[in-house]
PDB file of N, CA and C in Angstrom:
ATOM      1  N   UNK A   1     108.186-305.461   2.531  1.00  0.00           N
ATOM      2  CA  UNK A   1     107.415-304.413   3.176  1.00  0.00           C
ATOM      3  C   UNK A   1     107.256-304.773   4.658  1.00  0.00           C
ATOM      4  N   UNK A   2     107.258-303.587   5.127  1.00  0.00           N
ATOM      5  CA  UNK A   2     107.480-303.893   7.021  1.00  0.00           C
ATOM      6  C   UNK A   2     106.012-303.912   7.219  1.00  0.00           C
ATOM      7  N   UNK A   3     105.835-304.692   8.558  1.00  0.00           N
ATOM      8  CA  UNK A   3     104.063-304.388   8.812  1.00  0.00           C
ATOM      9  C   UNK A   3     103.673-303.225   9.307  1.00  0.00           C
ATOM     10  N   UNK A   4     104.545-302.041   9.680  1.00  0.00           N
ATOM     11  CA  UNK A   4     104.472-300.531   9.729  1.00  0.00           C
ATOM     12  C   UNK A   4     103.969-300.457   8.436  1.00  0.00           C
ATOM     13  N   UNK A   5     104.501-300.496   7.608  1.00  0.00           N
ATOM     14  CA  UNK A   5     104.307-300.021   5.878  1.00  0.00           C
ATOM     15  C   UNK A   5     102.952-300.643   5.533  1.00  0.00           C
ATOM     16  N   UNK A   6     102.571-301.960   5.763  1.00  0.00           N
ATOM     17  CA  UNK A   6     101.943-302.416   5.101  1.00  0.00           C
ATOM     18  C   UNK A   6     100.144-301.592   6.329  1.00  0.00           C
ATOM     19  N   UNK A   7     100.208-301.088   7.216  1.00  0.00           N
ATOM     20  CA  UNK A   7      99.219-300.484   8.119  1.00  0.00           C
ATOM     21  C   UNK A   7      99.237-299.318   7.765  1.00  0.00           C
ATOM     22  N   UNK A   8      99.893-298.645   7.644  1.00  0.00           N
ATOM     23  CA  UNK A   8     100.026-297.668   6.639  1.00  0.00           C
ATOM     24  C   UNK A   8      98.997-297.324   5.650  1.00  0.00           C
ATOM     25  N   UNK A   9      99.664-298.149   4.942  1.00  0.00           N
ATOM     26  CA  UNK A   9      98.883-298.251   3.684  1.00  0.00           C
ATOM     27  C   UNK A   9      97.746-298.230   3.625  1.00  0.00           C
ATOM     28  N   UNK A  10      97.227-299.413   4.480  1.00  0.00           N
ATOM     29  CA  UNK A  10      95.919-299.803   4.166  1.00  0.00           C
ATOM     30  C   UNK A  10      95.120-298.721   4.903  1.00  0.00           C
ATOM     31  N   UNK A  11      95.597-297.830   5.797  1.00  0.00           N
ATOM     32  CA  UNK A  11      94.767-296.849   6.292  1.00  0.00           C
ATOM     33  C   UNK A  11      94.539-295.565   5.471  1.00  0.00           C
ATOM     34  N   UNK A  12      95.768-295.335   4.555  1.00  0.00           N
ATOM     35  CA  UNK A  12      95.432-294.232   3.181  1.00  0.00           C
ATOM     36  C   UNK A  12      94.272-295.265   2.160  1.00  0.00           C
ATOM     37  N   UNK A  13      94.495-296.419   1.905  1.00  0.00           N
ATOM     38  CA  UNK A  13      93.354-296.701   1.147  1.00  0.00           C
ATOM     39  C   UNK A  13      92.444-296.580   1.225  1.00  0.00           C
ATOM     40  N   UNK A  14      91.948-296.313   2.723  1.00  0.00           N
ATOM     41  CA  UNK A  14      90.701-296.622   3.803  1.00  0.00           C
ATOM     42  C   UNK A  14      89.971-295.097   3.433  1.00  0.00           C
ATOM     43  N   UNK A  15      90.553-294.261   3.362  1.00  0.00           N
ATOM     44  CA  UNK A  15      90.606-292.657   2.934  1.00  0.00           C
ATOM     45  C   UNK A  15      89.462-292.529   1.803  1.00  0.00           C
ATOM     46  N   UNK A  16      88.439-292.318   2.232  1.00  0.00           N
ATOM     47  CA  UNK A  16      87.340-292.010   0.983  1.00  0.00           C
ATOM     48  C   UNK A  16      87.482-290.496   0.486  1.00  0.00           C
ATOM     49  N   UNK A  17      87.047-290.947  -1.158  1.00  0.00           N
ATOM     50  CA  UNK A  17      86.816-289.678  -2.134  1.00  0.00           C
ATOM     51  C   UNK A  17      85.760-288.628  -0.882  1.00  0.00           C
ATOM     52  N   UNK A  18      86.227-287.480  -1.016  1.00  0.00           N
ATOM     53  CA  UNK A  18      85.792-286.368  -0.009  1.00  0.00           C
ATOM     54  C   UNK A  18      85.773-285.936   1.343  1.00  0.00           C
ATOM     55  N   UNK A  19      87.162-286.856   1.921  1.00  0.00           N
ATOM     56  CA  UNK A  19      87.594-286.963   3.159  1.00  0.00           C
ATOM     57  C   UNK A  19      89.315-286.474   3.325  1.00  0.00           C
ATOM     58  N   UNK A  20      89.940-286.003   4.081  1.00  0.00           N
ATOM     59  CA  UNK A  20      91.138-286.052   4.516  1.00  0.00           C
ATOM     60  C   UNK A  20      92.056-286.926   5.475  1.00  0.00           C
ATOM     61  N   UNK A  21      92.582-287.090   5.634  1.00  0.00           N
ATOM     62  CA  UNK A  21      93.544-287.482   6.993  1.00  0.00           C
ATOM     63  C   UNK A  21      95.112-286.691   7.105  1.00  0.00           C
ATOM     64  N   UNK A  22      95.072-286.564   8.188  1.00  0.00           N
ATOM     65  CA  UNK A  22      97.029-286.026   8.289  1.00  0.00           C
ATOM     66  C   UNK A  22      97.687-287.061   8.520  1.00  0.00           C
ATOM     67  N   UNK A  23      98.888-286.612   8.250  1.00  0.00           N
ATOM     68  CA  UNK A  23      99.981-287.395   8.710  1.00  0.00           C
ATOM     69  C   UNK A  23     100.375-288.508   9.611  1.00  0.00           C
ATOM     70  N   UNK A  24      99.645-287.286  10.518  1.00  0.00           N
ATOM     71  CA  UNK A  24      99.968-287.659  12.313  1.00  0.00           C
ATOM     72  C   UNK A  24      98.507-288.763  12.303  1.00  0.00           C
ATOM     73  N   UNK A  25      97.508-288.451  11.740  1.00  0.00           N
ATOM     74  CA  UNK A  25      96.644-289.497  12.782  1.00  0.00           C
ATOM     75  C   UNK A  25      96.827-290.301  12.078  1.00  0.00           C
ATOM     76  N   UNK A  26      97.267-290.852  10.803  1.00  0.00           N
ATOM     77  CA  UNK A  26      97.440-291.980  10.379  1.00  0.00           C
ATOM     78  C   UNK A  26      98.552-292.635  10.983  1.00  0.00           C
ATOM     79  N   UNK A  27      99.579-291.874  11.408  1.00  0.00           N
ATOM     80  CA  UNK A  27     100.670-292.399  12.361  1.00  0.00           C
ATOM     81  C   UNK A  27     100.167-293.450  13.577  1.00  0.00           C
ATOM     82  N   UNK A  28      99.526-292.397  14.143  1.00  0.00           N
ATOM     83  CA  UNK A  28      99.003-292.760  15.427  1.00  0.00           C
ATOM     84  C   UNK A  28      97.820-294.171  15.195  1.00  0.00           C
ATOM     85  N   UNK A  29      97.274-294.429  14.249  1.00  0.00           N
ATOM     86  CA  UNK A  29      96.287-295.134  14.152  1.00  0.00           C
ATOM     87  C   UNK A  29      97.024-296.884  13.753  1.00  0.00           C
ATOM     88  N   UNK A  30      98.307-296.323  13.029  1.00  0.00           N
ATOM     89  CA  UNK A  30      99.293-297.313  12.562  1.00  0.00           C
ATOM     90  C   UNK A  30      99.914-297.846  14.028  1.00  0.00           C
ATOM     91  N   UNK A  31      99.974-297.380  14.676  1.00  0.00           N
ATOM     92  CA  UNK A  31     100.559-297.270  16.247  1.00  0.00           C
ATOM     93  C   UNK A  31     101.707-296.929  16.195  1.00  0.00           C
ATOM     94  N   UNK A  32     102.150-296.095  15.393  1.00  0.00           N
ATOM     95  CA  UNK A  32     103.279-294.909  15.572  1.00  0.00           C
ATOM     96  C   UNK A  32     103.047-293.719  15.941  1.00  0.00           C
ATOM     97  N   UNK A  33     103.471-293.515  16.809  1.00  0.00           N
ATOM     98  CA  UNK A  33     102.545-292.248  17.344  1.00  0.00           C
ATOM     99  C   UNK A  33     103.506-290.606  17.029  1.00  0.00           C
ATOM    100  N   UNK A  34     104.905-291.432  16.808  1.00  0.00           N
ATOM    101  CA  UNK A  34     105.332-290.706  16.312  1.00  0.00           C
ATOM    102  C   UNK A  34     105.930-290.381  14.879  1.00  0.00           C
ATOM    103  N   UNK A  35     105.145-291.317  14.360  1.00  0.00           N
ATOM    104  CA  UNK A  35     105.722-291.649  12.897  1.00  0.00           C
ATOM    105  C   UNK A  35     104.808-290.786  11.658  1.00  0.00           C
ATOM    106  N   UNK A  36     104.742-289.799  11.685  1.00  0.00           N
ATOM    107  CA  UNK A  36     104.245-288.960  11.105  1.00  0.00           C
ATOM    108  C   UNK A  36     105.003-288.942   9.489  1.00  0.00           C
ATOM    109  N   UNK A  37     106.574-288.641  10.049  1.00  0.00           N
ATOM    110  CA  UNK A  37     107.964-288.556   8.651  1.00  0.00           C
ATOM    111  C   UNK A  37     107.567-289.928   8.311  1.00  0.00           C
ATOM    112  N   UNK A  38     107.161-291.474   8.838  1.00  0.00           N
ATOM    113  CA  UNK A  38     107.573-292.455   8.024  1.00  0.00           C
ATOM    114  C   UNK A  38     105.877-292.310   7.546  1.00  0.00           C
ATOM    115  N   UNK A  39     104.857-291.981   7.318  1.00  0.00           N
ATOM    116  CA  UNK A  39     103.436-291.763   6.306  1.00  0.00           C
ATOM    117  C   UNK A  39     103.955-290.557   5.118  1.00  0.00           C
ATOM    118  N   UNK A  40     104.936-290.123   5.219  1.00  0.00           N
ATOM    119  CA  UNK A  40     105.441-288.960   4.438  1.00  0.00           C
ATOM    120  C   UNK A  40     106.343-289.636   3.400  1.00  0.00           C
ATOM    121  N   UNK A  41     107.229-290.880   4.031  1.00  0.00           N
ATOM    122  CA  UNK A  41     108.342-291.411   3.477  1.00  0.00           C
ATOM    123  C   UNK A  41     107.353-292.425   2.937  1.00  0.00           C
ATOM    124  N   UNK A  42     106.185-293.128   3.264  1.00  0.00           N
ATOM    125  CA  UNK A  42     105.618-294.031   2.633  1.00  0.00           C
ATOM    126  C   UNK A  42     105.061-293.890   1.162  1.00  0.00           C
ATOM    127  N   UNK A  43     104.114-292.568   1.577  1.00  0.00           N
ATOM    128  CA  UNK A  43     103.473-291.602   0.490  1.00  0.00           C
ATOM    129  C   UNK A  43     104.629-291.291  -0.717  1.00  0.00           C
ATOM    130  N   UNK A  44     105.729-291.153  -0.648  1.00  0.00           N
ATOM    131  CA  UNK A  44     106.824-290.417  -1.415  1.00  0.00           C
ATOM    132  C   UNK A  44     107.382-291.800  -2.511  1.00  0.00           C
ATOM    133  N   UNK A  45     107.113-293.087  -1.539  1.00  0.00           N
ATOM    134  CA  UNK A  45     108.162-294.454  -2.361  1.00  0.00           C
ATOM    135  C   UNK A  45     106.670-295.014  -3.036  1.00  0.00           C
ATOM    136  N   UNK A  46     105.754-295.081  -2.395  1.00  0.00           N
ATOM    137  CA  UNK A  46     104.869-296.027  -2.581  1.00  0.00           C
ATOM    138  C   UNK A  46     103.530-295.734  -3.048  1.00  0.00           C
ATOM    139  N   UNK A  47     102.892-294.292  -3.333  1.00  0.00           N
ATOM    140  CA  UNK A  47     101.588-293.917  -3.921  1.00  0.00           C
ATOM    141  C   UNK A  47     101.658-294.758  -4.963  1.00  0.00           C
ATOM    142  N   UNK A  48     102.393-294.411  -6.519  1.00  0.00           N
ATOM    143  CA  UNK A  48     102.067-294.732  -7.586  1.00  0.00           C
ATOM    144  C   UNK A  48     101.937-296.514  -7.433  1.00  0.00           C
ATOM    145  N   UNK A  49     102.807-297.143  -7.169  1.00  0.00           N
ATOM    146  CA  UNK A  49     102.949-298.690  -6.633  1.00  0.00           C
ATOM    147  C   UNK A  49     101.959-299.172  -6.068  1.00  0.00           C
ATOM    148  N   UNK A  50     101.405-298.328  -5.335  1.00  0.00           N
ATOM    149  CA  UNK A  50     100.278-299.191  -4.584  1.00  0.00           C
ATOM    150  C   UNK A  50      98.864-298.477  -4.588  1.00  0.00           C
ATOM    151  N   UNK A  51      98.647-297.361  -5.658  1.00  0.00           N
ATOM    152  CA  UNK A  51      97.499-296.813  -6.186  1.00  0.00           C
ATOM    153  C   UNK A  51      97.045-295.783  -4.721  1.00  0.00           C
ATOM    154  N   UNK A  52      98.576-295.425  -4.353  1.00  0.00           N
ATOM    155  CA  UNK A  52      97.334-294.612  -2.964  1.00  0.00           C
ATOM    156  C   UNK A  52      96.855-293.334  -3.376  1.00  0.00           C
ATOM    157  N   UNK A  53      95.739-293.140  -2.615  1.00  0.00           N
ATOM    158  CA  UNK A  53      95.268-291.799  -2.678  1.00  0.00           C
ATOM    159  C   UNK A  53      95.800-290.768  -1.781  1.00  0.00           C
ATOM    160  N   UNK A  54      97.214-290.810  -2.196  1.00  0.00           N
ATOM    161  CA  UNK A  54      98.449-289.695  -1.780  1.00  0.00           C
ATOM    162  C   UNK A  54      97.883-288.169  -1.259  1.00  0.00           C
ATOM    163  N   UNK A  55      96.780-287.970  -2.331  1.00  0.00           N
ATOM    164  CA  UNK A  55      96.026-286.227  -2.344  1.00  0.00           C
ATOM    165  C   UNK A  55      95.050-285.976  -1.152  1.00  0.00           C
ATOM    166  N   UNK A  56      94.761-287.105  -0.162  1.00  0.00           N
ATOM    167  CA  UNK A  56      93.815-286.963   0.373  1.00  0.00           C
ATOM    168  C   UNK A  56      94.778-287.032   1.554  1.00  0.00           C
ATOM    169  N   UNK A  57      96.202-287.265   1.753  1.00  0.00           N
ATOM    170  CA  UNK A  57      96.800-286.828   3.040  1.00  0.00           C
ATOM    171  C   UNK A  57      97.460-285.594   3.059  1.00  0.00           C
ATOM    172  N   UNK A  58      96.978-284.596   4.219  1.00  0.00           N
ATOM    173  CA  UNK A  58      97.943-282.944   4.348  1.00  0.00           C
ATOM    174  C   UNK A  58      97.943-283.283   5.779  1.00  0.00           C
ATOM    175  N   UNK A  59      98.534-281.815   6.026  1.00  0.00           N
ATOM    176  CA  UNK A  59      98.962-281.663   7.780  1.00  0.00           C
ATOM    177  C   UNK A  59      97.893-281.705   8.632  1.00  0.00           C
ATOM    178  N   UNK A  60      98.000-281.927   9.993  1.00  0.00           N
ATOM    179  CA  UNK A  60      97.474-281.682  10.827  1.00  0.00           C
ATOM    180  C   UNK A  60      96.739-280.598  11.040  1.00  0.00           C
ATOM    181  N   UNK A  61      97.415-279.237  10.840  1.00  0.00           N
ATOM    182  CA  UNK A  61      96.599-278.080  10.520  1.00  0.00           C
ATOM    183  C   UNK A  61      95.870-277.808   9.532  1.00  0.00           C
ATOM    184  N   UNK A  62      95.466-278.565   8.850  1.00  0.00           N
ATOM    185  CA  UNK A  62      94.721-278.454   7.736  1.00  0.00           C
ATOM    186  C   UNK A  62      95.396-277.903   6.610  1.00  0.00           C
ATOM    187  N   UNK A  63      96.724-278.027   6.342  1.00  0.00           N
ATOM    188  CA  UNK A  63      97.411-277.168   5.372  1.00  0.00           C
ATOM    189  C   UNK A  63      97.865-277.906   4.251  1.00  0.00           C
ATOM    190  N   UNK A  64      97.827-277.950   3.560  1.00  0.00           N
ATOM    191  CA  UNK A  64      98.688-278.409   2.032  1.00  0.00           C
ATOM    192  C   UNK A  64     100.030-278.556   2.732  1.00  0.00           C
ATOM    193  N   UNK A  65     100.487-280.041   2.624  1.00  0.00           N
ATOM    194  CA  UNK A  65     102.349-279.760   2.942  1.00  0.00           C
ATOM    195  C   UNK A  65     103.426-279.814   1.736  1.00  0.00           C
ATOM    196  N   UNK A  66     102.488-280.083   0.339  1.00  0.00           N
ATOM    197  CA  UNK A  66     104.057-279.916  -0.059  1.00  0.00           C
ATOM    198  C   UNK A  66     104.002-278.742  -0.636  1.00  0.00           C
ATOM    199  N   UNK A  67     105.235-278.054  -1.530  1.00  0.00           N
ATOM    200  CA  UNK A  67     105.554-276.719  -1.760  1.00  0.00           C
ATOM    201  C   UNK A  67     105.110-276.847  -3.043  1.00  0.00           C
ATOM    202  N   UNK A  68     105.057-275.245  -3.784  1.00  0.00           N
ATOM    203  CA  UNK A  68     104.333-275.004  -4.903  1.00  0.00           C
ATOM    204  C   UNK A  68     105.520-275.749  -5.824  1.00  0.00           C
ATOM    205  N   UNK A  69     104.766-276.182  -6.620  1.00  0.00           N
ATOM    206  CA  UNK A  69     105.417-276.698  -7.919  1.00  0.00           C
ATOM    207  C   UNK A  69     106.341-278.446  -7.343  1.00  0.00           C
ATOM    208  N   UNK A  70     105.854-278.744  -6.276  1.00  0.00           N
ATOM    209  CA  UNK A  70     105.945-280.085  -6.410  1.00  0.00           C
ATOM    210  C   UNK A  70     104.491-280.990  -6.395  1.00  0.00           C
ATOM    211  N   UNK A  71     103.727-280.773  -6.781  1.00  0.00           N
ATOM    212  CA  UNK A  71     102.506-282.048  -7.126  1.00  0.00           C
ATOM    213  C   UNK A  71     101.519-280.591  -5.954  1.00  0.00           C
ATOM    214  N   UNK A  72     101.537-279.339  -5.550  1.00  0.00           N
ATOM    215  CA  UNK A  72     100.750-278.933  -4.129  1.00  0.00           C
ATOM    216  C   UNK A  72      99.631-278.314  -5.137  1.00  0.00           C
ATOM    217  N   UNK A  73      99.871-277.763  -6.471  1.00  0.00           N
ATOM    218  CA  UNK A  73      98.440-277.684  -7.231  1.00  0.00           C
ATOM    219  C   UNK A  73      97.418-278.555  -7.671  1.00  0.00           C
ATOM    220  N   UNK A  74      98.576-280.013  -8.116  1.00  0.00           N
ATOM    221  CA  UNK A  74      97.366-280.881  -8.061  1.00  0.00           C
ATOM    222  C   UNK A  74      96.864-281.989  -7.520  1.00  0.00           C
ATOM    223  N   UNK A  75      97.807-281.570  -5.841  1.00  0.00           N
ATOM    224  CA  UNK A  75      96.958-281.838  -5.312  1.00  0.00           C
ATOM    225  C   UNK A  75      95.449-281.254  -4.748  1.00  0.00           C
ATOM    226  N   UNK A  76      95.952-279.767  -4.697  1.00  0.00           N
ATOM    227  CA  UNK A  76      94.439-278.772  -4.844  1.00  0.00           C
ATOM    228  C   UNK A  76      92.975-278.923  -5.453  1.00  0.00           C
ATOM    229  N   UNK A  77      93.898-279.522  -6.304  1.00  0.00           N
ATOM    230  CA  UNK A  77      92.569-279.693  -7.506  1.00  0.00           C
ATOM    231  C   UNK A  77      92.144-280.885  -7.373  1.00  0.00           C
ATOM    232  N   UNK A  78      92.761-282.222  -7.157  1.00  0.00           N
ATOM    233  CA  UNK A  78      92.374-283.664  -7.136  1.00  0.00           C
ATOM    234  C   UNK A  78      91.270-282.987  -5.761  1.00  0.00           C
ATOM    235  N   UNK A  79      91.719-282.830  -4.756  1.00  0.00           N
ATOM    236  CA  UNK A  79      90.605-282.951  -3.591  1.00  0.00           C
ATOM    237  C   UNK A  79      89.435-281.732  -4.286  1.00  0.00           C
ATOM    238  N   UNK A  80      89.505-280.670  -4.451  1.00  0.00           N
ATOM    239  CA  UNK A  80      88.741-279.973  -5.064  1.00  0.00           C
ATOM    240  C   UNK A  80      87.469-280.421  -6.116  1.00  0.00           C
ATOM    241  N   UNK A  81      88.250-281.897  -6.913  1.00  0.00           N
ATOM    242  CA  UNK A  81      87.271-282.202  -7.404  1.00  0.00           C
ATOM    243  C   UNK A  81      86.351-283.409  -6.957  1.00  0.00           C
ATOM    244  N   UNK A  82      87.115-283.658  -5.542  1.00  0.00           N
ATOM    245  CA  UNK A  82      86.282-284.484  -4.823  1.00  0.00           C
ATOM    246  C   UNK A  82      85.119-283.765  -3.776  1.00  0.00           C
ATOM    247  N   UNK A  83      85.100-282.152  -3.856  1.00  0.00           N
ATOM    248  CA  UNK A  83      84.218-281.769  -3.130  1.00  0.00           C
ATOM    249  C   UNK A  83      84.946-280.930  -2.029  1.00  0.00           C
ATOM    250  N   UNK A  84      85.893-281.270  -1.741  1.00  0.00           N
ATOM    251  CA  UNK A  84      86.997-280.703  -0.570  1.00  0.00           C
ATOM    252  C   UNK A  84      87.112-279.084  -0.933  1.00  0.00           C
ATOM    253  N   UNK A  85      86.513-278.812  -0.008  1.00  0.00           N
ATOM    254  CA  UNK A  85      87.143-277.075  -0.108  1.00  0.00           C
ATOM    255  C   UNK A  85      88.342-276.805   0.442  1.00  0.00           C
ATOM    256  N   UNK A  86      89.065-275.926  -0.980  1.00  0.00           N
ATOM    257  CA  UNK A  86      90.321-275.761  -0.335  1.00  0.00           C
ATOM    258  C   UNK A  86      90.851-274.427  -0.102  1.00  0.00           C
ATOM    259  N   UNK A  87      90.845-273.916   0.640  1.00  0.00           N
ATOM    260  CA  UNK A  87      90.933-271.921   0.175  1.00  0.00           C
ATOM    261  C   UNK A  87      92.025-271.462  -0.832  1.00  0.00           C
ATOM    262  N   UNK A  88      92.746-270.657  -1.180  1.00  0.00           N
ATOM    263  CA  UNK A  88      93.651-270.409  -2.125  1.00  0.00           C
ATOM    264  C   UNK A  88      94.589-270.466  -1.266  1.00  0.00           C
ATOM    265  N   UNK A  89      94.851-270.458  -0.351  1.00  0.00           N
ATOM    266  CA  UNK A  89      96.196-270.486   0.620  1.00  0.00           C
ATOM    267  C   UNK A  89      96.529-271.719   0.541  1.00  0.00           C
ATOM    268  N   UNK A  90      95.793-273.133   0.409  1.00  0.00           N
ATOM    269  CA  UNK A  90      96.255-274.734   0.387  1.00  0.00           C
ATOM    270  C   UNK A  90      95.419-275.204   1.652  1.00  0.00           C
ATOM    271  N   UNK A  91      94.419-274.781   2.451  1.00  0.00           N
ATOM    272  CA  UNK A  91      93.772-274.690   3.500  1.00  0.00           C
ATOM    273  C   UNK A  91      92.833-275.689   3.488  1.00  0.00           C
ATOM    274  N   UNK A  92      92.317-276.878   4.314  1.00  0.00           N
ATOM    275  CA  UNK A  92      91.335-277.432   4.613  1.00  0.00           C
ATOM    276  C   UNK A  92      90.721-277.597   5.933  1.00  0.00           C
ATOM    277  N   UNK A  93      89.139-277.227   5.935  1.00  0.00           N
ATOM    278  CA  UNK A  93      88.808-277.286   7.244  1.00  0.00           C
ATOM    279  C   UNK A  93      88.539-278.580   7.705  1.00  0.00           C
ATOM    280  N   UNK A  94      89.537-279.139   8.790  1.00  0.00           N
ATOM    281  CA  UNK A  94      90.243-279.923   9.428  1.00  0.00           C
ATOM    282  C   UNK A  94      88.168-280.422   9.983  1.00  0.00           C
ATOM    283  N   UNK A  95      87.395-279.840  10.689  1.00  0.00           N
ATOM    284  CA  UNK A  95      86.193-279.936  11.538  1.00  0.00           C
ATOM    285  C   UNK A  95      85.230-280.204  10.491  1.00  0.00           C
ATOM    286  N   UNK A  96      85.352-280.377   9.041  1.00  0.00           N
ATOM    287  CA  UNK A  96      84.636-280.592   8.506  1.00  0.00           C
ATOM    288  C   UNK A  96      85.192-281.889   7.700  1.00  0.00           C
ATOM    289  N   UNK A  97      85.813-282.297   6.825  1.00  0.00           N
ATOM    290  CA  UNK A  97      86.768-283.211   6.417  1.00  0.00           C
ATOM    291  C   UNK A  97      87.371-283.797   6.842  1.00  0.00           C
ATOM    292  N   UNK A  98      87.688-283.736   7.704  1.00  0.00           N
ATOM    293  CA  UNK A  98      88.959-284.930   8.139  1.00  0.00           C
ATOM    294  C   UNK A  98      88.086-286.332   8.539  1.00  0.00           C
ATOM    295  N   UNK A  99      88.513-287.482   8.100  1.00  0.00           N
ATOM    296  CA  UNK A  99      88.469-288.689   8.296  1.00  0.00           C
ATOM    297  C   UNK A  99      87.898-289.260   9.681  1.00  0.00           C
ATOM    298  N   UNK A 100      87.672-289.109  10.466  1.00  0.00           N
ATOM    299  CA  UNK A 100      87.045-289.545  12.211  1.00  0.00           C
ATOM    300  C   UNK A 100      87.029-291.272  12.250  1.00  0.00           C
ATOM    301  N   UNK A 101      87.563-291.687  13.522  1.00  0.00           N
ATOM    302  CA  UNK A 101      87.778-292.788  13.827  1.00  0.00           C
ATOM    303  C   UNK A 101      87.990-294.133  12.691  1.00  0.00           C
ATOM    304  N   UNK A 102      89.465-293.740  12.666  1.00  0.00           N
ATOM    305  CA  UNK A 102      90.565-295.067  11.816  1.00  0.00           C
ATOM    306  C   UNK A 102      89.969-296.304  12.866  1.00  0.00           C
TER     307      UNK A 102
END
């Protein structure tokens, strides 16, 4: 594991039940500022392996990123039952949830 990967990580772990983070600021907090695709590529090899809480990362815009019928219902519902409002569109308000200072 690269020490990209391994900062990574530990910043989705960091991710409390009823909070969000995107992509990008976990990038940026990892000090990739542009490494948004490698928290996407991390999330994809390494949730189940390393127990992350995969459901609590979406986009920047507050949107659900993956598509229906790959894991985007439950992920709906995992944050949903952490309290996270999610609208029926896959929507989270970014000003209320999101994670503040990694």
């Amino acid at each position: 594991m690269t020490e990209e990967t391994g900062r990574i990580i530990t910043l989705i772990q960091s991710i409390p039940a009823g909070k969000v983070s995107s992509y990008r600021d976990i990038a940026r907090a990892a000090g990739l500022p542009n490494g948004a695709r490698q928290v996407v590529r991390v999330l994809h090899s390494m949730s189940r392996g390393q127990n992350l809480p995969w459901h609590r990362v979406i986009r920047a815009d507050g949107r659900i990123g993956l598509p229906e019928g790959s894991g985007r219902e439950d992920q709906i519902i995992l944050l949903r039952n952490e309290g996270v409002e999610v609208s029926d569109s896959g929507r989270v308000d970014m000003s209320k949830y999101a994670l503040r200072g990694f």
